[in-house]
N, C-alpha and C. Protein backbone atom coordinates (compact mmCIF):
# COMPACT_ATOMS: atom_id res chain seq x y z
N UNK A 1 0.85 -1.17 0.00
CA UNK A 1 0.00 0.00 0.00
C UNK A 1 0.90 1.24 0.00
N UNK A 2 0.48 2.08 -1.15
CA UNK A 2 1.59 3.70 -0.83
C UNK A 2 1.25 4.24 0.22
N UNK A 3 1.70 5.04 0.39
CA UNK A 3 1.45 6.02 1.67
C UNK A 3 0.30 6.99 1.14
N UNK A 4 0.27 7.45 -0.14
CA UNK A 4 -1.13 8.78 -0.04
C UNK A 4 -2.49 7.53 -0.15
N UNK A 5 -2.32 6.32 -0.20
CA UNK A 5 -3.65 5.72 -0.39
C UNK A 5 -3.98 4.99 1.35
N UNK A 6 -2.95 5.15 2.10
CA UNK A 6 -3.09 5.08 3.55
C UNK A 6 -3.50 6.42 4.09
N UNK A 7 -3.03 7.37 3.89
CA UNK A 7 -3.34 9.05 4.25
C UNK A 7 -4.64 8.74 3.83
N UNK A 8 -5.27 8.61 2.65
CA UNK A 8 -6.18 8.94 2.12
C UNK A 8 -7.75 8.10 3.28
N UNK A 9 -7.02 6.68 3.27
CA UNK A 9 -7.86 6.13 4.33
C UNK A 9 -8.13 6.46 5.95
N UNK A 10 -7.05 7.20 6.07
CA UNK A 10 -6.84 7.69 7.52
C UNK A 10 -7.67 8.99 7.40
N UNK A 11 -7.92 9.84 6.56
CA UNK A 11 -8.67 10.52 6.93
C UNK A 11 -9.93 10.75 6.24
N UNK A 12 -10.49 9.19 6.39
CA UNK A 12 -11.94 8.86 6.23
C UNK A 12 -12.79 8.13 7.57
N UNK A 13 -11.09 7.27 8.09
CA UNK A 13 -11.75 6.53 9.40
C UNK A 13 -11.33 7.37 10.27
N UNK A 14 -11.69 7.82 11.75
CA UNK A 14 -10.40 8.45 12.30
C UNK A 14 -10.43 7.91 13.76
N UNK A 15 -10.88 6.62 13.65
CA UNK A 15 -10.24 5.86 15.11
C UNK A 15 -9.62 4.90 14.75
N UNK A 16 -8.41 4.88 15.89
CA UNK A 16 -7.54 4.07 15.52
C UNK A 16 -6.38 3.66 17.01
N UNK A 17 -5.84 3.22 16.57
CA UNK A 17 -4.39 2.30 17.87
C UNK A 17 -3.35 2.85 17.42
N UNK A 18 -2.93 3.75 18.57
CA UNK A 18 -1.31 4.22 18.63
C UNK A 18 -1.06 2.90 18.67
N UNK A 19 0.53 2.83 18.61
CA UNK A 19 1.61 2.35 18.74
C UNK A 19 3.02 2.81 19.08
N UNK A 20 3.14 2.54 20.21
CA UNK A 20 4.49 3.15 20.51
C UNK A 20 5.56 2.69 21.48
N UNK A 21 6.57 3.05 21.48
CA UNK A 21 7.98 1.94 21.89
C UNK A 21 8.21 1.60 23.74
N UNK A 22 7.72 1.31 24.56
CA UNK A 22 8.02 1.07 25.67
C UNK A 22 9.97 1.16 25.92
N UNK A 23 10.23 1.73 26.89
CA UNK A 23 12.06 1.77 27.02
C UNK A 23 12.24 0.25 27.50
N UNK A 24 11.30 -0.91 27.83
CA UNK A 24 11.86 -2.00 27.76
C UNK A 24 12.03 -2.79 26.08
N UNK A 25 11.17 -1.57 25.41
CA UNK A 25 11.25 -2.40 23.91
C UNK A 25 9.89 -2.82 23.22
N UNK A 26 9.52 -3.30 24.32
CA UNK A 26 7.82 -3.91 24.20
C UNK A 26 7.18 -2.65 23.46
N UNK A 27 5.94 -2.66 22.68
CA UNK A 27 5.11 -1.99 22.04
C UNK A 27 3.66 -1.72 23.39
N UNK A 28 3.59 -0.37 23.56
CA UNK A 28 2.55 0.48 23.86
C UNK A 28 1.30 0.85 23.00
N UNK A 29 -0.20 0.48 23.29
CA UNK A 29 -0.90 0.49 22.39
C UNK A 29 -1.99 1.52 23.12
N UNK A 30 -2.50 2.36 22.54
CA UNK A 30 -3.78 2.91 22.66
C UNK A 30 -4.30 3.48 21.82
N UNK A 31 -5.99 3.18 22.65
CA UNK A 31 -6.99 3.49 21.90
C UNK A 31 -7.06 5.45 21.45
N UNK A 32 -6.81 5.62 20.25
CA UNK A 32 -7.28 7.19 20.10
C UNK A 32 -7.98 7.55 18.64
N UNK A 33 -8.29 8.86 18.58
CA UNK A 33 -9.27 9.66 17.39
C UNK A 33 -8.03 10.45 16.73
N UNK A 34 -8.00 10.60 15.61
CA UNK A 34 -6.68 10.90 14.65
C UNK A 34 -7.50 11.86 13.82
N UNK A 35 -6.29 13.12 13.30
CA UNK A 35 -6.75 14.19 12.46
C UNK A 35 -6.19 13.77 11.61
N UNK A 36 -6.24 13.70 9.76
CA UNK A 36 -5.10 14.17 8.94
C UNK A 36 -5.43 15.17 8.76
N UNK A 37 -4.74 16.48 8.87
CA UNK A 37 -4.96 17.69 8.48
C UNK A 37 -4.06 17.47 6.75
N UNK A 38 -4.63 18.91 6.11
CA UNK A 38 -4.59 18.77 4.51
C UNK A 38 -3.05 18.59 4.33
N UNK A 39 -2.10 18.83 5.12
CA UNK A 39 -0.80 18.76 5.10
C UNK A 39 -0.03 17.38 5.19
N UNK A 40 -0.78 16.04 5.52
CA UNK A 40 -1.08 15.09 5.44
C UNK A 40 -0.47 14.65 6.38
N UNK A 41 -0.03 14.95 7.43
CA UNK A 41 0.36 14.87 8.78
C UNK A 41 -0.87 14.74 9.95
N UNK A 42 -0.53 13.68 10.22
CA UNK A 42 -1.92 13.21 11.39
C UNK A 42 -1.52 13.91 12.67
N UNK A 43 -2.53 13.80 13.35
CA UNK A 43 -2.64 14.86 14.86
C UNK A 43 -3.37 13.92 15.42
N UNK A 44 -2.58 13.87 16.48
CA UNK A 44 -3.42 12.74 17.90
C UNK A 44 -3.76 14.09 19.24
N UNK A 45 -4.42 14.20 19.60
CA UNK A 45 -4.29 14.97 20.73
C UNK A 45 -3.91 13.83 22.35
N UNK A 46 -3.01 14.16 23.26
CA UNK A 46 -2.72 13.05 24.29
C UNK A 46 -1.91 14.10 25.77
N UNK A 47 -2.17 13.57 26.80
CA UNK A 47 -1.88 14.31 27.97
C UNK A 47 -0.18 13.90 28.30
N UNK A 48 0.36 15.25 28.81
CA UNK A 48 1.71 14.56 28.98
C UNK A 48 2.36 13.68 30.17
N UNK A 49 1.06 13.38 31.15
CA UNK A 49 1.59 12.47 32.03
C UNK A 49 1.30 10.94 31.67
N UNK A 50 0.69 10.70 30.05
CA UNK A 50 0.85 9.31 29.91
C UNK A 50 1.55 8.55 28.80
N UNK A 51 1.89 7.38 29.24
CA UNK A 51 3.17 6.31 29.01
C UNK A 51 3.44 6.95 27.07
N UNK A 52 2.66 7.35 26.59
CA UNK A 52 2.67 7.49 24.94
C UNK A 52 3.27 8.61 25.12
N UNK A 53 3.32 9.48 25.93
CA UNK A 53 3.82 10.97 25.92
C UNK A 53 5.33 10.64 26.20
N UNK A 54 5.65 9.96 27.37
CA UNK A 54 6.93 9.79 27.65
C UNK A 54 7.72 8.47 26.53
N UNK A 55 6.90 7.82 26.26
CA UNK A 55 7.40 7.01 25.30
C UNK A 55 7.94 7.46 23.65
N UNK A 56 7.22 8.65 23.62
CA UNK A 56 7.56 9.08 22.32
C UNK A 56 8.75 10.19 22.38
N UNK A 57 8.91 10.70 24.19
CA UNK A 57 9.51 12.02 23.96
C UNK A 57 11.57 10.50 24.00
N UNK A 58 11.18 9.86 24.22
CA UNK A 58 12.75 8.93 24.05
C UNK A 58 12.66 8.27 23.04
N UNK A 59 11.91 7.83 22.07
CA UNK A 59 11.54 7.26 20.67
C UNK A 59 10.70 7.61 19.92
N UNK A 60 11.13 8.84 19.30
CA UNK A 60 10.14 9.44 18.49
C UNK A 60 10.03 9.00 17.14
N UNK A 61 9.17 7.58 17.61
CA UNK A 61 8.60 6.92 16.25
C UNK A 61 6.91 6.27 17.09
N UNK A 62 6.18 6.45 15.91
CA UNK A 62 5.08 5.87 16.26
C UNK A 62 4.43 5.14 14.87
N UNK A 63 3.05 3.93 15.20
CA UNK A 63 2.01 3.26 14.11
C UNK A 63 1.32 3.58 14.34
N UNK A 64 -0.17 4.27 13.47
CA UNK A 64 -1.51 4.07 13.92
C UNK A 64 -1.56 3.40 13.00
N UNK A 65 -2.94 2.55 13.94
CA UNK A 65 -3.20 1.04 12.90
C UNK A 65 -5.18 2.06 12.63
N UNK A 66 -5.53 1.77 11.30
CA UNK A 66 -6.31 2.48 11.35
C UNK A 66 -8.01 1.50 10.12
N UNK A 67 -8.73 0.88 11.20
CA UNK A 67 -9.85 0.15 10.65
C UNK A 67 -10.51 0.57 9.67
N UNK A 68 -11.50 -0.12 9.29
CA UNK A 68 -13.13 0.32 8.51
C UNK A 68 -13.41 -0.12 9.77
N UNK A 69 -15.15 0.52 9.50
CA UNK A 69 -16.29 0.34 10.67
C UNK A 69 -16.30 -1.25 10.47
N UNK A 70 -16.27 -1.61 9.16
CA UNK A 70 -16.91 -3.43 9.28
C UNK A 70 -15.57 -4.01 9.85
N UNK A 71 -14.46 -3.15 10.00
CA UNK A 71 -12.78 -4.12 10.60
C UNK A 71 -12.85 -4.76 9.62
N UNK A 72 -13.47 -5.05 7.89
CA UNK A 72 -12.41 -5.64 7.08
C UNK A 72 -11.10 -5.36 6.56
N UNK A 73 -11.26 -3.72 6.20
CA UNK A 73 -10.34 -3.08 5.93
C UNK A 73 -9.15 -2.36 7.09
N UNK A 74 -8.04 -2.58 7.06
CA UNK A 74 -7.05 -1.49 7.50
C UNK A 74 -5.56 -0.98 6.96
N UNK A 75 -5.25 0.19 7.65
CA UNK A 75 -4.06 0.76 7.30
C UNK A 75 -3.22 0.81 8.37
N UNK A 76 -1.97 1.31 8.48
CA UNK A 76 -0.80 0.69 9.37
C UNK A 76 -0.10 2.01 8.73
N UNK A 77 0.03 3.06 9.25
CA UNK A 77 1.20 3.94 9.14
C UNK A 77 2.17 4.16 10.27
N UNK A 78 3.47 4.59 9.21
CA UNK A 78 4.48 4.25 10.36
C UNK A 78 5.14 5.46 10.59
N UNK A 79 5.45 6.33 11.31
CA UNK A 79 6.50 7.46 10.99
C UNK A 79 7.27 7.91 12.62
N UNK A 80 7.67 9.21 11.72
CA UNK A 80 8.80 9.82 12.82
C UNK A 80 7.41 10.52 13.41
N UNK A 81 7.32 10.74 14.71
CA UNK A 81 6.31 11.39 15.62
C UNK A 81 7.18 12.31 16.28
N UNK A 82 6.52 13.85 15.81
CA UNK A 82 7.15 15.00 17.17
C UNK A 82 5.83 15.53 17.81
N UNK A 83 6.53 15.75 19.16
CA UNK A 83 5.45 16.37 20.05
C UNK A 83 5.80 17.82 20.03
N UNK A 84 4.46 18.25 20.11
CA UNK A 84 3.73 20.03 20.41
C UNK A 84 4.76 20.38 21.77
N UNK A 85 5.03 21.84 22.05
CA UNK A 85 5.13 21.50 23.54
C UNK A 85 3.54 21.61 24.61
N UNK A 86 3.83 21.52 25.45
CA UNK A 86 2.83 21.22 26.77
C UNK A 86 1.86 22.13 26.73
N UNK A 87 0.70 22.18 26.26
CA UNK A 87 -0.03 23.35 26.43
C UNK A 87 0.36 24.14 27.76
N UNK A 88 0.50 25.74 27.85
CA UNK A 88 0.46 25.99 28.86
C UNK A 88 -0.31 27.42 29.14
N UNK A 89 -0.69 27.98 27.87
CA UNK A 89 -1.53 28.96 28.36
C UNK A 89 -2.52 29.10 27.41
N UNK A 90 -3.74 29.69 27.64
CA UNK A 90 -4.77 29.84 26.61
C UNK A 90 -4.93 29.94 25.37
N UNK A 91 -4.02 30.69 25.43
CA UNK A 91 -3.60 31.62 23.34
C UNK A 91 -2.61 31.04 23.36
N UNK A 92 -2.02 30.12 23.32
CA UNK A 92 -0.57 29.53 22.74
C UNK A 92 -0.92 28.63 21.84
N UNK A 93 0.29 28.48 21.32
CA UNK A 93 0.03 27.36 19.70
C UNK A 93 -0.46 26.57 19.71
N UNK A 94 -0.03 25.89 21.02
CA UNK A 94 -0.61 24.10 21.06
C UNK A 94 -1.70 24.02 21.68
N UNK A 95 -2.59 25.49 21.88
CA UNK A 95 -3.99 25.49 22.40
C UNK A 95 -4.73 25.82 21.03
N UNK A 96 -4.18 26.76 20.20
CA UNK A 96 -4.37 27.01 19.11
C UNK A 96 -4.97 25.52 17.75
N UNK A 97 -3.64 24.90 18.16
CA UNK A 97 -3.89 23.56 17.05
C UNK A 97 -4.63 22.69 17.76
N UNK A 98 -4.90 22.28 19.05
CA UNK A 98 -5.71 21.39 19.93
C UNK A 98 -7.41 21.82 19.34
N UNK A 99 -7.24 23.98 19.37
CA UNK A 99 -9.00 23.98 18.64
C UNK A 99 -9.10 23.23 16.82
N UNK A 100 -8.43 23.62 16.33
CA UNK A 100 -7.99 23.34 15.33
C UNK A 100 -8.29 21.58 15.32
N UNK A 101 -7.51 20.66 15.82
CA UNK A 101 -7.83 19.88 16.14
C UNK A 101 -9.98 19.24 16.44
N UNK A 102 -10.44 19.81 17.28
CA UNK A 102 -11.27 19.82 17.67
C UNK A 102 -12.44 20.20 16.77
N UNK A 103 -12.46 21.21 16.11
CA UNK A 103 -13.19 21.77 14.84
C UNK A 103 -13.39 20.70 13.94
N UNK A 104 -11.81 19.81 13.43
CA UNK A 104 -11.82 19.45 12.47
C UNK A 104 -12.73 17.78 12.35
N UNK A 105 -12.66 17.06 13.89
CA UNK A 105 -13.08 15.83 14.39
C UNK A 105 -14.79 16.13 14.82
N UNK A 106 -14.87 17.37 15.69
CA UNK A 106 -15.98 17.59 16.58
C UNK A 106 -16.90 18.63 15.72
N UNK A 107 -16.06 19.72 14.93
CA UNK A 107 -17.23 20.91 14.51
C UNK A 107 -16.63 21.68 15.84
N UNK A 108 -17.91 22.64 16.58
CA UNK A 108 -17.72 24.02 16.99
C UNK A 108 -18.04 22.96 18.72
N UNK A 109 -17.19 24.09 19.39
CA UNK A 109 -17.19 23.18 21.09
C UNK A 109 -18.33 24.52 21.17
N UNK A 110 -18.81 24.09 22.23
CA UNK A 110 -19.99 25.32 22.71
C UNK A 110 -19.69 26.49 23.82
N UNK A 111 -18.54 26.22 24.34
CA UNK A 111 -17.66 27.07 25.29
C UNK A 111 -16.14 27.00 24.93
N UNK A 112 -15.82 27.82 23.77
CA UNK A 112 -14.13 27.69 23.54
C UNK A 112 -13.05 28.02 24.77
N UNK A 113 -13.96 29.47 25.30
CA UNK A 113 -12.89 29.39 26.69
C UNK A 113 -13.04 28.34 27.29
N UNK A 114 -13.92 27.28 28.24
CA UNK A 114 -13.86 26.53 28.72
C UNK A 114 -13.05 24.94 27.94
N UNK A 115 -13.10 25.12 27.13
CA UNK A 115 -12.08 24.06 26.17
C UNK A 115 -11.26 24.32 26.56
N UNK A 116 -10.32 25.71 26.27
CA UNK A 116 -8.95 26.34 26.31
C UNK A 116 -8.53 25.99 27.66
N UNK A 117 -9.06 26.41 28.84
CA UNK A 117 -8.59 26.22 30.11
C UNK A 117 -8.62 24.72 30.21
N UNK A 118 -9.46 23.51 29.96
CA UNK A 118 -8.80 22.52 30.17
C UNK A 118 -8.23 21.68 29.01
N UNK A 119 -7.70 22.48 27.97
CA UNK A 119 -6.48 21.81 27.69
C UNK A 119 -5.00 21.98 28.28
N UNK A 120 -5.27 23.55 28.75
CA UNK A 120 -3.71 23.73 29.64
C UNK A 120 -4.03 23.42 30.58
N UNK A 121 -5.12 22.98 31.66
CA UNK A 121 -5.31 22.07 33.17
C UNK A 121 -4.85 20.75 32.55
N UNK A 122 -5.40 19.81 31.82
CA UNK A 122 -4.78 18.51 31.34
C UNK A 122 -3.74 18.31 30.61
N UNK A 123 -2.56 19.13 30.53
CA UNK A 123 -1.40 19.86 29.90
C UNK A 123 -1.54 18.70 28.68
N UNK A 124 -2.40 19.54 27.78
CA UNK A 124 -2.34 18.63 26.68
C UNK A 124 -1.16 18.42 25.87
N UNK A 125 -0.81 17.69 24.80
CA UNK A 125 0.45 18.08 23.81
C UNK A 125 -0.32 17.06 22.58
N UNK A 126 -0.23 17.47 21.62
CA UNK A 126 -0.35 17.40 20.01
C UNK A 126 0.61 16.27 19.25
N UNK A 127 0.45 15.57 19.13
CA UNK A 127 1.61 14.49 18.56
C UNK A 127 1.34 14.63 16.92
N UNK A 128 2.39 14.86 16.65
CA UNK A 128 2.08 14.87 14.63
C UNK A 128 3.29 13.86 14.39
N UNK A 129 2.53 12.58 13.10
CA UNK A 129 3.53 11.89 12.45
C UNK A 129 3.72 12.10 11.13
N UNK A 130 4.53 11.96 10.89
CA UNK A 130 4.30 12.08 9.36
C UNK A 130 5.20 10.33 8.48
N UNK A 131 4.28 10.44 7.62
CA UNK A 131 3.93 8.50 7.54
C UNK A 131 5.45 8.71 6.87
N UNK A 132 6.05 7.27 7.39
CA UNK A 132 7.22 7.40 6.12
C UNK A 132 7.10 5.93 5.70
N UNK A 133 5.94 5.08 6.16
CA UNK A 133 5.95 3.60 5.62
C UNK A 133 4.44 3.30 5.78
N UNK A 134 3.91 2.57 5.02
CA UNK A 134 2.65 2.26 5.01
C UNK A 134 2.22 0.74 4.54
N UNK A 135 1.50 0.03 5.46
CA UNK A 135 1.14 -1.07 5.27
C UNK A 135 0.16 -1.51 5.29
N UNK A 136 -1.26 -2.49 5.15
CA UNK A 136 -2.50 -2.67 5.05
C UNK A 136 -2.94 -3.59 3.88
N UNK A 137 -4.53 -3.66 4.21
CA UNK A 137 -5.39 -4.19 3.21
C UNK A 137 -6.51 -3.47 3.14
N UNK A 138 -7.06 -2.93 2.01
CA UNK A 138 -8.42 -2.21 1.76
C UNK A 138 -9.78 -3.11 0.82
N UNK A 139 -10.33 -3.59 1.76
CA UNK A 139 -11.34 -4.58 0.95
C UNK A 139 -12.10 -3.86 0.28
């Protein structure tokens, strides 16, 4: 499978399974909702006190494995993953791309200030990969 016909599927489904490197080696899996924004770089939104946050900031490589609703079909992208820094105040970038984020999955939140304040209370951070290998089957 190329990579723009995995992009292309990734941002039709957008749940899917991180993948990411445990420092014993072992693979870290969770459940999350994935952006491709038009730049074709996916956006996970994830908090920085968990194991994917610290796992990526010492191996910045990650997979989302990415279904059809029927689970016949999937995609498997693989890339270099950098993290946003830590949300930390209202108007900052990575509160900025988190709405951004949010618009693009959800549409309009109904209290943006109240969004804003708890993405910097749950010190969010933004993970973007950008695919450099792609694997799958599309039934």
């Amino acid at each position: 499978m190329d990579i723009e016909t995995a992009v292309t599927f990734a941002r039709e489904h957008r749940r899917s399974v991180l993948a990411t490197i445990r420092k014993d080696t072992r693979p870290q899996l969770s459940n999350v909702t994935h952006w491709v924004a038009e730049d074709g770089i996916i956006r996970i939104s994830i908090t920085a006190d968990r194991a994917k946050y610290h796992n990526l900031r010492r191996e910045p490589w990650a997979a989302l494995h990415v279904t059809s609703e029927d689970f016949w079909s999937y995609a498997v992208l693989e890339g270099k993953a950098e993290l946003s820094p830590v949300a930390a105040d209202v108007d900052d970038a990575t509160v900025a791309e988190l709405v951004a984020y949010y618009r693009a999955l959800s549409g309009e939140h109904p209290d943006w200030d109240d969004y804003r304040r708890a993405m910097v209370a749950d010190r969010r951070v933004v993970v973007r990969i950008t695919t450099t290998r792609a694997y799958g089957m599309l039934g």
